[in-house]
C-alpha atoms as a PDB file:
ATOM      1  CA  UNK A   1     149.278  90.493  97.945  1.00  0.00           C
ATOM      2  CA  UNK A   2     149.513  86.358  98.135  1.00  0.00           C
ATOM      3  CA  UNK A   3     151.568  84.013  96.747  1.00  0.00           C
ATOM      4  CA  UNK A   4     148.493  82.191  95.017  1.00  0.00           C
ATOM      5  CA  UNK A   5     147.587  85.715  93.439  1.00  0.00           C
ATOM      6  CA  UNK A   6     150.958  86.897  92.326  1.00  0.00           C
ATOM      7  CA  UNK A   7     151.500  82.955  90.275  1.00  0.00           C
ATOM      8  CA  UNK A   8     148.387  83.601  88.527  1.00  0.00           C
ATOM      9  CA  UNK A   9     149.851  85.882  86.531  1.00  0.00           C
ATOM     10  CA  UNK A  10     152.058  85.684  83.493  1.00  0.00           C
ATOM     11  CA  UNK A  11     156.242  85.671  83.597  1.00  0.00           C
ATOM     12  CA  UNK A  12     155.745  89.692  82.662  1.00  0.00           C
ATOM     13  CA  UNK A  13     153.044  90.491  85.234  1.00  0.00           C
ATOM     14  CA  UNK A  14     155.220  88.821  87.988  1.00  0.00           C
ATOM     15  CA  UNK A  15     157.896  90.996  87.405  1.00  0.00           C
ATOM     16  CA  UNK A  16     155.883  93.965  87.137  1.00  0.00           C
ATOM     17  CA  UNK A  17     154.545  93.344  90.874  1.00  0.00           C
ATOM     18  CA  UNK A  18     158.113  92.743  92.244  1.00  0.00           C
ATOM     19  CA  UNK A  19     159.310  95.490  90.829  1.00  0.00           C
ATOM     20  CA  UNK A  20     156.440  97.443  91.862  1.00  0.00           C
ATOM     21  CA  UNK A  21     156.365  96.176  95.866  1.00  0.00           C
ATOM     22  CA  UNK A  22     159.268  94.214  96.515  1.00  0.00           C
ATOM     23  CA  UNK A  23     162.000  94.810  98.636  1.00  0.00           C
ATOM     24  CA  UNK A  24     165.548  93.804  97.592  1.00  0.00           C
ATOM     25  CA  UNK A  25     167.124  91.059 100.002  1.00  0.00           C
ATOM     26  CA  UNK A  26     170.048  89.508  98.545  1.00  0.00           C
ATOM     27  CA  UNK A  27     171.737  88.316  95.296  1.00  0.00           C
ATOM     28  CA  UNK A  28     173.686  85.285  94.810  1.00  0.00           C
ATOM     29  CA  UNK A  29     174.828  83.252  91.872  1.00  0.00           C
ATOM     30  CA  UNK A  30     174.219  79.220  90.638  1.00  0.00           C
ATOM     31  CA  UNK A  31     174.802  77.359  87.587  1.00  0.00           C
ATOM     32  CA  UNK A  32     175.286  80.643  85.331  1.00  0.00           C
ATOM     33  CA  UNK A  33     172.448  82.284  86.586  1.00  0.00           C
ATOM     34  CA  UNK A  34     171.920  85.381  88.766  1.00  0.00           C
ATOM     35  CA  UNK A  35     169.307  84.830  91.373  1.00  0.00           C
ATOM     36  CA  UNK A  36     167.906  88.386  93.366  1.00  0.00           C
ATOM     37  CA  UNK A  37     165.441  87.872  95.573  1.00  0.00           C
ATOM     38  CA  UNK A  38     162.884  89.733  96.849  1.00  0.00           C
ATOM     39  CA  UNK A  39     160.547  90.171 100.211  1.00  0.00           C
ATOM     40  CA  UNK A  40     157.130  90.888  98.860  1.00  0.00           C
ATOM     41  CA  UNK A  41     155.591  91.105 102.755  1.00  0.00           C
ATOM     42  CA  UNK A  42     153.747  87.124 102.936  1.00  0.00           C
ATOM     43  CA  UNK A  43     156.102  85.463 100.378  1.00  0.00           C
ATOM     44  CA  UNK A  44     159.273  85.819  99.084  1.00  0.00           C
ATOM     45  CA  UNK A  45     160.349  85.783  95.081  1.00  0.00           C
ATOM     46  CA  UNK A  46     163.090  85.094  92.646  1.00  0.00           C
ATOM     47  CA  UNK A  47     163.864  86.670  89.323  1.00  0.00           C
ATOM     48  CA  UNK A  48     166.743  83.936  87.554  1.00  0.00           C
ATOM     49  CA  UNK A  49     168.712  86.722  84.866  1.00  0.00           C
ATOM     50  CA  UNK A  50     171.588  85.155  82.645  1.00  0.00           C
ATOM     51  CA  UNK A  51     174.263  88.037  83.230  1.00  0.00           C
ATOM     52  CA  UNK A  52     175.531  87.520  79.919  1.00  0.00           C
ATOM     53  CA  UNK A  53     172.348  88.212  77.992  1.00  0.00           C
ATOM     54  CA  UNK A  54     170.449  89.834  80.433  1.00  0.00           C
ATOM     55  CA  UNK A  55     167.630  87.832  79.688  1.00  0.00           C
ATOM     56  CA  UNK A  56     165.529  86.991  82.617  1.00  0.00           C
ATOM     57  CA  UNK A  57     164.345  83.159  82.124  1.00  0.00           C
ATOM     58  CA  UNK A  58     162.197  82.595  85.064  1.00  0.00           C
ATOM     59  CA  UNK A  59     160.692  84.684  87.960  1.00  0.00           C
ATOM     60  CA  UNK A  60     159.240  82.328  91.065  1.00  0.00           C
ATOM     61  CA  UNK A  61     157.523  83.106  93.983  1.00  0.00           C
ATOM     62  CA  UNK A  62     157.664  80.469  97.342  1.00  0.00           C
ATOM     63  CA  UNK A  63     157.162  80.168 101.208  1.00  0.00           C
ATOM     64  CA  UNK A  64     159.444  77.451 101.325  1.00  0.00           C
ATOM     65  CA  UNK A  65     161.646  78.325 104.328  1.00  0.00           C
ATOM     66  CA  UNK A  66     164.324  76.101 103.019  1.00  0.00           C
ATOM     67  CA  UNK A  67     164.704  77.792  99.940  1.00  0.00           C
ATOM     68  CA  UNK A  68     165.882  80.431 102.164  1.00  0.00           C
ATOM     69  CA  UNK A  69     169.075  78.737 102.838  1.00  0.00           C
ATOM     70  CA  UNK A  70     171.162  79.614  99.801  1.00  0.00           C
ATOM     71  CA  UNK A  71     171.068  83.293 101.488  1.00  0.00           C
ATOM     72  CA  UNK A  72     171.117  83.089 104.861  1.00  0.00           C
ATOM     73  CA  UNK A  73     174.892  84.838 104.677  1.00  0.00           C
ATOM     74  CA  UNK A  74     173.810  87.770 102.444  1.00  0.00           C
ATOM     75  CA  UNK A  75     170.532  88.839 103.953  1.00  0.00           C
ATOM     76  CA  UNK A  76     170.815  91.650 106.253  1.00  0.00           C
ATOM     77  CA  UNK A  77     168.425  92.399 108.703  1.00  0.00           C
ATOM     78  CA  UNK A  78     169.127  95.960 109.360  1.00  0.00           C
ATOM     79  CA  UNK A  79     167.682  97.043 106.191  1.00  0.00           C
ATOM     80  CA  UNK A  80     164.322  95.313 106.835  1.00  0.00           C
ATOM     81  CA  UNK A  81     164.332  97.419 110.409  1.00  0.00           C
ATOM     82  CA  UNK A  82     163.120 100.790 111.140  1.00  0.00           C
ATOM     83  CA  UNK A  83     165.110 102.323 113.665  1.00  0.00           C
END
């Protein structure tokens, strides 16, 4: 699985494939929105969810290191670790 694979597919596909072989890293929260994101091996993904509606608006996938940051206090490593 890429990154340039995984954003040719459509909003529903995206999700499918996260929910399928992604790993849970962190949640945290910004302007309304809940924001999970997801280790899927080369690339990491977000799924945006109003928690009021449930409704999921977007679902991204990036390298970006930087847009890393927001969760560098809720990302534990122990979980990705096999001991």
């Amino acid at each position: 699985m890429n990154l340039e694979f995984f954003n040719t597919h459509s909003h529903a596909g995206r999700l499918e494939i996260i929910w399928e072989h992604g790993t849970f890293l962190a949640q945290r929260g910004r302007r309304g929105y809940r924001i999970a994101l997801y280790d899927l091996g080369n690339f990491f993904a977000e799924i945006w969810t109003n928690p009021h509606t449930d409704y999921i608006s977007m679902v991204r996938g990036y390298k970006s290191k930087k847009a890393l940051e927001p969760y560098l206090g809720k990302i534990s490593i122990e979980s990705m670790m096999e001991w």
